[in-house]
C-alpha atoms as a PDB file:
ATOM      1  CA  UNK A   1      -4.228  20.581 -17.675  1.00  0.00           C
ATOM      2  CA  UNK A   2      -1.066  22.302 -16.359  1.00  0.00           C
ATOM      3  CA  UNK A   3       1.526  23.308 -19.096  1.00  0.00           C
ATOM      4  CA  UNK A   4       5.376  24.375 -18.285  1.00  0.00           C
ATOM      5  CA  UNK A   5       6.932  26.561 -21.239  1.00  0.00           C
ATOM      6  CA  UNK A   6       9.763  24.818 -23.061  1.00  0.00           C
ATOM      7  CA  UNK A   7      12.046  27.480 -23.045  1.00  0.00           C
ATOM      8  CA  UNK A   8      12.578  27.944 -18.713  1.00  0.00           C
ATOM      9  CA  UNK A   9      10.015  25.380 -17.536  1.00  0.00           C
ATOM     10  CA  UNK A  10       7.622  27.903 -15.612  1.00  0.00           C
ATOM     11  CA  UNK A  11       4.137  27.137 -15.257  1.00  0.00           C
ATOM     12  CA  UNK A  12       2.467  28.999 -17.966  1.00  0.00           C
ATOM     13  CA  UNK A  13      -0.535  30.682 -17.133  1.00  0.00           C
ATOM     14  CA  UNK A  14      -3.821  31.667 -19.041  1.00  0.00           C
ATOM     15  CA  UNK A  15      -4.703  34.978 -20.202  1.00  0.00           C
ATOM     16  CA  UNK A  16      -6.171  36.986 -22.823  1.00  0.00           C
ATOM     17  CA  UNK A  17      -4.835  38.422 -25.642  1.00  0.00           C
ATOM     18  CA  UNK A  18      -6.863  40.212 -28.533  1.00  0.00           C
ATOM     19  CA  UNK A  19     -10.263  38.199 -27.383  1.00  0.00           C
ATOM     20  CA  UNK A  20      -8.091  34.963 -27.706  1.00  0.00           C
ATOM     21  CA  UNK A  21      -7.009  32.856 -24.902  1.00  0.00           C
ATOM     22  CA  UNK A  22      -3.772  32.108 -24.997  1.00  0.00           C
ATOM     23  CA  UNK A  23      -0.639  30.464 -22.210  1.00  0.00           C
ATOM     24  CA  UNK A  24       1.593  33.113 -21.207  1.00  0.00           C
ATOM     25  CA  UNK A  25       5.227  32.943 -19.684  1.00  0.00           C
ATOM     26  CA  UNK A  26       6.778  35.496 -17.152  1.00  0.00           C
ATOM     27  CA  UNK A  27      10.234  35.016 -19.608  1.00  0.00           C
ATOM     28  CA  UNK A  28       7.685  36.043 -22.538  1.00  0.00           C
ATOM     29  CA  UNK A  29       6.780  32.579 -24.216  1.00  0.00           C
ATOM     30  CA  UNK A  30       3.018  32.839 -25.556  1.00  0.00           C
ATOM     31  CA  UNK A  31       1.357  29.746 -26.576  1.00  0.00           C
ATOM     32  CA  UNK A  32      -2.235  29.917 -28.607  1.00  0.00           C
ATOM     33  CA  UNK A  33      -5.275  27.762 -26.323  1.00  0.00           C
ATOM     34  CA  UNK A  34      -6.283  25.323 -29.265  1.00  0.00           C
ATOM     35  CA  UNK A  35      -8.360  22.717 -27.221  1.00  0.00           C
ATOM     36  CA  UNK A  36      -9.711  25.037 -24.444  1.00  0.00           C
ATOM     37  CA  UNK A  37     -12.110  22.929 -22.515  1.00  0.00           C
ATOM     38  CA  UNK A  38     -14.376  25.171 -20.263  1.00  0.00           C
ATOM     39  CA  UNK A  39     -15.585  24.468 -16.621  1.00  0.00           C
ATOM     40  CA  UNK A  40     -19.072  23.431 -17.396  1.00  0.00           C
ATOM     41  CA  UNK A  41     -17.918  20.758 -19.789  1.00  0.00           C
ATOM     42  CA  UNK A  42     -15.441  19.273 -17.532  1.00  0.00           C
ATOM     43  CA  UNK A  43     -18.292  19.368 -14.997  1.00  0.00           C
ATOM     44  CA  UNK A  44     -20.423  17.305 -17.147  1.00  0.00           C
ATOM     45  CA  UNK A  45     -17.764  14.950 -18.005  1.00  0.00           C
ATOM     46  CA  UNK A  46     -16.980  14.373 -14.359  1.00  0.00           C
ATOM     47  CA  UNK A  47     -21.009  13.883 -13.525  1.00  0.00           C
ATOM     48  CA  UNK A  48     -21.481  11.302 -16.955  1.00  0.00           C
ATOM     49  CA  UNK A  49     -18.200   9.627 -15.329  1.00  0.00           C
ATOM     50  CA  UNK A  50     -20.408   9.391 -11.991  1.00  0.00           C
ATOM     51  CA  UNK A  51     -23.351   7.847 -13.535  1.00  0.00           C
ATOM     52  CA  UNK A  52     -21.368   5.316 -15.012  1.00  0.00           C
ATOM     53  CA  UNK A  53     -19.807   4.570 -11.895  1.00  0.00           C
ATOM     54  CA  UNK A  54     -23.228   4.235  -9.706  1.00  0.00           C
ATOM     55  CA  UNK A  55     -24.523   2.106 -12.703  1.00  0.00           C
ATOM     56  CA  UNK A  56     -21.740  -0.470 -12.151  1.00  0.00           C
ATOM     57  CA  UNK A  57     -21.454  -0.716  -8.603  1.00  0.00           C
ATOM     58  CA  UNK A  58     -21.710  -3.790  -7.128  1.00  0.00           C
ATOM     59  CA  UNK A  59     -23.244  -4.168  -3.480  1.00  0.00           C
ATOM     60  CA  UNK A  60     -21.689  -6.748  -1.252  1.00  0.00           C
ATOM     61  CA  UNK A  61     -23.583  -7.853   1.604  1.00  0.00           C
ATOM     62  CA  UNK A  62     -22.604  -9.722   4.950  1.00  0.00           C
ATOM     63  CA  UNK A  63     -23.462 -13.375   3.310  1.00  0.00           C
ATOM     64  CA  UNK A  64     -21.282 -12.477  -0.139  1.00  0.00           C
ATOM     65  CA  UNK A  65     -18.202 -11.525   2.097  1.00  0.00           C
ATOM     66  CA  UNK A  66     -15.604 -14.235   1.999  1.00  0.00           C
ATOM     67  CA  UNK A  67     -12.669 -15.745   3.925  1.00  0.00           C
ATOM     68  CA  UNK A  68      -9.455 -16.158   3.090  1.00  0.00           C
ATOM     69  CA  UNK A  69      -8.517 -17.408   5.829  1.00  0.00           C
ATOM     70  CA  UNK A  70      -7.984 -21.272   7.181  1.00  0.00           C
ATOM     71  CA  UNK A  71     -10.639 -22.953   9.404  1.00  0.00           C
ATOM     72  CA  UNK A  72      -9.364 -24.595  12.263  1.00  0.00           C
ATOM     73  CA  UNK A  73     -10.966 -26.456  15.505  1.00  0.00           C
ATOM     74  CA  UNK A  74     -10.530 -24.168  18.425  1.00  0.00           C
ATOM     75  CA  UNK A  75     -13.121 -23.052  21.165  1.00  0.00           C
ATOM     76  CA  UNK A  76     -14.138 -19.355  21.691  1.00  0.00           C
ATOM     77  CA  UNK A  77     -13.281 -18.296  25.017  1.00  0.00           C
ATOM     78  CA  UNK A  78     -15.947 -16.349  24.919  1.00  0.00           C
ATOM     79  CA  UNK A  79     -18.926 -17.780  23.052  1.00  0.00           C
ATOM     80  CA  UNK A  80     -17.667 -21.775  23.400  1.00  0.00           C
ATOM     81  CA  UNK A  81     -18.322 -22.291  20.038  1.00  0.00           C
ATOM     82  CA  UNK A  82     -15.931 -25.248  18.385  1.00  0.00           C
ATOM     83  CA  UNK A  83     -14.695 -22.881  15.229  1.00  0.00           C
ATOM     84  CA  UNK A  84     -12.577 -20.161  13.974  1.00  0.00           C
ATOM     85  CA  UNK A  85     -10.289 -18.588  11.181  1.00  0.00           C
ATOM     86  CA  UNK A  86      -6.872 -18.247  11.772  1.00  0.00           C
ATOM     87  CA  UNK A  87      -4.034 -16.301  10.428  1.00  0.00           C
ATOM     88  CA  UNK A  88      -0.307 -15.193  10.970  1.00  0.00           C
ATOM     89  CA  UNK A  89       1.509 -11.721  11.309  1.00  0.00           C
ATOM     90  CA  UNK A  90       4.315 -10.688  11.720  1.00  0.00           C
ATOM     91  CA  UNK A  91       4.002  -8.258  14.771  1.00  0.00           C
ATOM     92  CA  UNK A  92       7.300  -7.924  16.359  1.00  0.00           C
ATOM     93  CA  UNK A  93      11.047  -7.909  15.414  1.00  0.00           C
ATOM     94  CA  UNK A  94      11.858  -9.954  12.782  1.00  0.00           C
ATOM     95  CA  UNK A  95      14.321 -12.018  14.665  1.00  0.00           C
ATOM     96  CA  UNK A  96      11.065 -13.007  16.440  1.00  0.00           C
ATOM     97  CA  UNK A  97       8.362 -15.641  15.592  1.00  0.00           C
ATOM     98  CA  UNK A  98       5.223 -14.076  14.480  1.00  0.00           C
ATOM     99  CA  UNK A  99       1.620 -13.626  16.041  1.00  0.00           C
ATOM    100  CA  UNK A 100      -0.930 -16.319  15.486  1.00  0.00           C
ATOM    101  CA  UNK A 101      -4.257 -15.048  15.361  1.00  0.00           C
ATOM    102  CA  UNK A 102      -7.371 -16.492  15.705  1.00  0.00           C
ATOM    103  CA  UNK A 103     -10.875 -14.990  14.854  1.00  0.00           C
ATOM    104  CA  UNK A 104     -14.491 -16.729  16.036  1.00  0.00           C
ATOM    105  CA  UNK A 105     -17.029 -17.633  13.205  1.00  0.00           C
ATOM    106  CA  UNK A 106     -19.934 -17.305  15.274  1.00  0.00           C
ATOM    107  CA  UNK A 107     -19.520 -14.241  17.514  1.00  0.00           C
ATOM    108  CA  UNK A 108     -16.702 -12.456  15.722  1.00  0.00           C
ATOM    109  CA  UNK A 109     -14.051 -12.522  19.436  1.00  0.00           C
ATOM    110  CA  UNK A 110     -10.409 -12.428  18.100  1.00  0.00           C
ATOM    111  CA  UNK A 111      -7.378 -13.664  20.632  1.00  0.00           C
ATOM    112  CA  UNK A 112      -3.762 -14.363  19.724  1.00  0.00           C
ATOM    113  CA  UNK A 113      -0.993 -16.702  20.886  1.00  0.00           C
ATOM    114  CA  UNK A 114       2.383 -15.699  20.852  1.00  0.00           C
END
């Protein structure tokens, strides 16, 4: 954790004083360590944080993915088949009416119409 002294809001820096570890301030502002965490525990907080990540991860596969977007009758131009999603954007100056997309179910082509 970084600490700034409250007397000229420099970044105090660690050092050692009489075996004790202590914050120390180029204007002379020493500060005692109270809670001094070492490397290796941080290190094994940060891997138990890990584990508990990987535990809880959730896998999504090609059939869980999901679409937003609307369904609408249109032929591929490149697979013929009768389906796709469509959506809108907003691709050009706003004075200007947006993009529509369109996205194949079955073969994944996307085209646009202006």
């Amino acid at each position: 954790m970084v600490e700034f002294c409250p007397e000229c809001s420099s970044l105090l820096r660690k050092s050692t004083m009489d075996g004790n570890s202590v914050l120390t301030c180029k204007c002379g502002y020493q500060k005692e360590i109270d809670n001094y965490i070492d490397n290796k525990e941080i290190e094994k907080k940060i891997e138990q944080t890990k584990k508990e990540l990987e535990e809880n991860l959730i896998i999504v596969t090609e059939e869980d993915k999901v679409s937003v977007n609307l369904k609408v009758d249109m032929i591929c131009s490149k697979c013929e088949h009768k389906e796709a999603e469509t959506w809108q954007e907003q691709t050009r100056s706003a004075d200007e009416p947006s993009t529509h997309f369109f996205r194949c179910l079955k073969c994944k082509f996307t085209w646009r119409e202006y």
